[in-house]
C-alpha atoms as a PDB file:
ATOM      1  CA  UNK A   1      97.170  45.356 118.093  1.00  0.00           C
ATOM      2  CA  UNK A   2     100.240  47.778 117.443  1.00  0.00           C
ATOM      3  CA  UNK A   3      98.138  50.831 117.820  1.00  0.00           C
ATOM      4  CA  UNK A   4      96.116  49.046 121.247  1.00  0.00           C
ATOM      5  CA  UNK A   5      99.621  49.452 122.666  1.00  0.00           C
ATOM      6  CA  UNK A   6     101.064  52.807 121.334  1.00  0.00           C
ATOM      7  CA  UNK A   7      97.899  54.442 122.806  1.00  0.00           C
ATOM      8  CA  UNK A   8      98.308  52.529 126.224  1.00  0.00           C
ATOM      9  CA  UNK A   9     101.799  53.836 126.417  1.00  0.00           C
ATOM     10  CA  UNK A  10     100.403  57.465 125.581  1.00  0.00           C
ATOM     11  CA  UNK A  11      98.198  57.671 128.797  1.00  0.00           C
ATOM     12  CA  UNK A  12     100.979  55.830 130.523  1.00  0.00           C
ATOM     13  CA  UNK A  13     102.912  59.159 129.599  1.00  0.00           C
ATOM     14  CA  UNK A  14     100.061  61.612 130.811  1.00  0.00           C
ATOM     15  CA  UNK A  15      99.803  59.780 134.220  1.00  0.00           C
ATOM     16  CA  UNK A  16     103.365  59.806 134.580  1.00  0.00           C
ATOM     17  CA  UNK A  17     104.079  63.264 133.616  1.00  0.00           C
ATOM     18  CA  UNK A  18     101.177  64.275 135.794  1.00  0.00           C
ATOM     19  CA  UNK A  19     102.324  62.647 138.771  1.00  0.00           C
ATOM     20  CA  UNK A  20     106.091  63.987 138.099  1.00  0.00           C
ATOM     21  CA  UNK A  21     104.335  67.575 137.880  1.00  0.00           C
ATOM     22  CA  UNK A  22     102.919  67.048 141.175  1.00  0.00           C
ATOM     23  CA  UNK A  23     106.016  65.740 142.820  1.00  0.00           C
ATOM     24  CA  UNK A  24     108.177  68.457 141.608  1.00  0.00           C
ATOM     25  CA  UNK A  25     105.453  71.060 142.252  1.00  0.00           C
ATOM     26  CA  UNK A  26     104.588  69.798 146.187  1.00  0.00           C
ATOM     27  CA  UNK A  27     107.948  71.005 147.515  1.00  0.00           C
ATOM     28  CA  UNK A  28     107.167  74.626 146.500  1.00  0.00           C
ATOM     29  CA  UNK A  29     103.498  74.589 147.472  1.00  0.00           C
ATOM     30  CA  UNK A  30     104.341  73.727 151.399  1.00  0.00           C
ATOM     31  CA  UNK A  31     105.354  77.564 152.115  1.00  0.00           C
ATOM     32  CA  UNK A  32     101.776  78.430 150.933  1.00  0.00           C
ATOM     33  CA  UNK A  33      99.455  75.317 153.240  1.00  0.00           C
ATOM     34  CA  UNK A  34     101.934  75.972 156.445  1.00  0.00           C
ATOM     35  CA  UNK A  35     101.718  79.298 156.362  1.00  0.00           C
ATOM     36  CA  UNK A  36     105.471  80.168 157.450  1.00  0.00           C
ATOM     37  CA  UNK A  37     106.350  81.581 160.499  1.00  0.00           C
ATOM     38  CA  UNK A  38     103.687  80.862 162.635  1.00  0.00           C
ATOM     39  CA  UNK A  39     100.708  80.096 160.178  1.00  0.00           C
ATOM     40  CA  UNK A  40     100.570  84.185 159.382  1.00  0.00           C
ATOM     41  CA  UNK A  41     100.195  83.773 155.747  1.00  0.00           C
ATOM     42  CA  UNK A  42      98.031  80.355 154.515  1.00  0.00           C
ATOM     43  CA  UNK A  43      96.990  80.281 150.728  1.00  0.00           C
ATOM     44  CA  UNK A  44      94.842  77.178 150.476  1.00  0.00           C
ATOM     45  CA  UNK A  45      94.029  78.038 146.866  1.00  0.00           C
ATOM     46  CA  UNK A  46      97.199  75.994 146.145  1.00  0.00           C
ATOM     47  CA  UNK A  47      95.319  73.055 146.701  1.00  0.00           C
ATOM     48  CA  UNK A  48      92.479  74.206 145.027  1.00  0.00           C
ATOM     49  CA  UNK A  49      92.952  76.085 141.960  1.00  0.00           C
ATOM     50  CA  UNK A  50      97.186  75.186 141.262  1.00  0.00           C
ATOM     51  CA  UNK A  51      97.291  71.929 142.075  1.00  0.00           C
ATOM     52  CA  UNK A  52      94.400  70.875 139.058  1.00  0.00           C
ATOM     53  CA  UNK A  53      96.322  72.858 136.818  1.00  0.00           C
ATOM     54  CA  UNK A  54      99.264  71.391 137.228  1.00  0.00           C
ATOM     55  CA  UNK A  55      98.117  68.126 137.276  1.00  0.00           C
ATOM     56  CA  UNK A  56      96.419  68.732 133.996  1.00  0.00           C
ATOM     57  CA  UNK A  57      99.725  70.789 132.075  1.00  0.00           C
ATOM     58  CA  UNK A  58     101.973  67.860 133.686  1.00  0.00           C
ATOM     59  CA  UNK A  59      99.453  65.279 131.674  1.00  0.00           C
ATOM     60  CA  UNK A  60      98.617  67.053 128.540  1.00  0.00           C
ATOM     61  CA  UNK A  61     102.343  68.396 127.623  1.00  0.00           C
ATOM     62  CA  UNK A  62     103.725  65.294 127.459  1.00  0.00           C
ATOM     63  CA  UNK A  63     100.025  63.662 125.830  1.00  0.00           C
ATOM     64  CA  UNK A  64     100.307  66.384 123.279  1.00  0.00           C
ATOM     65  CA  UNK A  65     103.815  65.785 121.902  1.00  0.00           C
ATOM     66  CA  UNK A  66     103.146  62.375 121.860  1.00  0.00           C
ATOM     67  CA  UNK A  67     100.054  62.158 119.725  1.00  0.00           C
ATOM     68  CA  UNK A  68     101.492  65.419 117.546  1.00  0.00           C
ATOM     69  CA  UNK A  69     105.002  63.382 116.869  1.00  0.00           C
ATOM     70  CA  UNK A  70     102.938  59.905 116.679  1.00  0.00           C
ATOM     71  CA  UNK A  71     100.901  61.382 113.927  1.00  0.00           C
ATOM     72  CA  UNK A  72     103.738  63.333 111.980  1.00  0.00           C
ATOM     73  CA  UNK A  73     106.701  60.621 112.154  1.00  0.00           C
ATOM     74  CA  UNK A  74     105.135  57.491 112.864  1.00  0.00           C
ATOM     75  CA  UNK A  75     107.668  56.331 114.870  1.00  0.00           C
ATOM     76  CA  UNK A  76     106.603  55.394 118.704  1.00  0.00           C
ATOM     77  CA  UNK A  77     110.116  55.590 119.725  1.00  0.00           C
ATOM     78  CA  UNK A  78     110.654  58.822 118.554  1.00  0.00           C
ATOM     79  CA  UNK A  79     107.619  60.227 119.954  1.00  0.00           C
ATOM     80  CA  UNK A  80     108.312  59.063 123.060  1.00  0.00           C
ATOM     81  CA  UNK A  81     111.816  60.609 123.420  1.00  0.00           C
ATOM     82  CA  UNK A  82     110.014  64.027 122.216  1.00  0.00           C
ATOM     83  CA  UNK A  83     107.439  63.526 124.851  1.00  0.00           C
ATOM     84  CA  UNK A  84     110.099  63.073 127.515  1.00  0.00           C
ATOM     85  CA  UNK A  85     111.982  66.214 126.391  1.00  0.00           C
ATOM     86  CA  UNK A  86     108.505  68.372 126.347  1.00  0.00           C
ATOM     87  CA  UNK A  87     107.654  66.640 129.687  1.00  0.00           C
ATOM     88  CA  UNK A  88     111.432  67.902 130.940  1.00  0.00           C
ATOM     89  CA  UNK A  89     110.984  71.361 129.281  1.00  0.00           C
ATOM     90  CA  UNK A  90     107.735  71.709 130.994  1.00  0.00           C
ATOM     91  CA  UNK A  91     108.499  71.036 134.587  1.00  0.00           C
ATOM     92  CA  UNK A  92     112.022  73.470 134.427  1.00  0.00           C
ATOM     93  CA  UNK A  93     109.272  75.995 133.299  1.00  0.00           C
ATOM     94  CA  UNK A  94     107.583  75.366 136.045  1.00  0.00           C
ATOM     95  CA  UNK A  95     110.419  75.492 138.514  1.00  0.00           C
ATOM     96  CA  UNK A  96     111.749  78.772 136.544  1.00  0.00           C
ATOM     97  CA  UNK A  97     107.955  80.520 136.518  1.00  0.00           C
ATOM     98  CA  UNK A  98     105.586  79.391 139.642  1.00  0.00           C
ATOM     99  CA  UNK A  99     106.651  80.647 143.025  1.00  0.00           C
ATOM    100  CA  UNK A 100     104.342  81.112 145.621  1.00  0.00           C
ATOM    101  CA  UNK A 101     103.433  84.361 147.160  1.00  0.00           C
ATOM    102  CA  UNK A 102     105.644  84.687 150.277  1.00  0.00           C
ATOM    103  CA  UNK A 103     104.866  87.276 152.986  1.00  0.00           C
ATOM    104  CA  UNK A 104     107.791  89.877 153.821  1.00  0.00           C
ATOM    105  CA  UNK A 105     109.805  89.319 157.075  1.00  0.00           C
ATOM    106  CA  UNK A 106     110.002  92.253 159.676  1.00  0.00           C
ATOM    107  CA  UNK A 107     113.435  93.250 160.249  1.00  0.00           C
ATOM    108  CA  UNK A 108     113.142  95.582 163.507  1.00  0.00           C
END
């Protein structure tokens, strides 16, 4: 039974990490769907091609620390607080690495 729920809270991780990714990534993504100054510059590939990946690094980060640290210490708790951290690491990479592509303003 002790396993049933150390693998429950494992996907419970990957869902919440993905949805975390998501949140954190939205923000950034709304230059790129509006368009900016009047709707010149739309990317809709945001929605099509970053937003999966994402999703999937914001699961599979946190899902991959847990299972590695599960399997090496044995200790739920720990892996858990490991899987946090990488989920943490993750999204400042994120932040610090994706930007989208912003047109150039005229000045003149």
């Amino acid at each position: 039974m002790r396993e049933h729920r150390t693998g429950c809270f494992g996907l419970l991780l990957a869902a919440a990490g993905a949805v975390t990714a998501v949140l954190v990534w939205a923000p950034r993504a709304r230059v790129s769907i509006h368009g900016g100054f009047e709707g010149m510059h739309r990317d809709w590939s945001v929605l099509y091609v970053d937003l999966p990946l994402i999703a999937a690094g914001g699961a599979l980060v946190p899902l991959a620390a847990w299972l590695l640290t599960l399997r090496v210490l044995r200790r739920p708790w720990l892996a858990a607080v490991i899987a946090s951290g990488a989920l943490a690491l993750g999204i400042w990479g994120l932040l610090s690495w994706w930007t989208p592509y912003e047109r150039p303003e005229f000045t003149g």
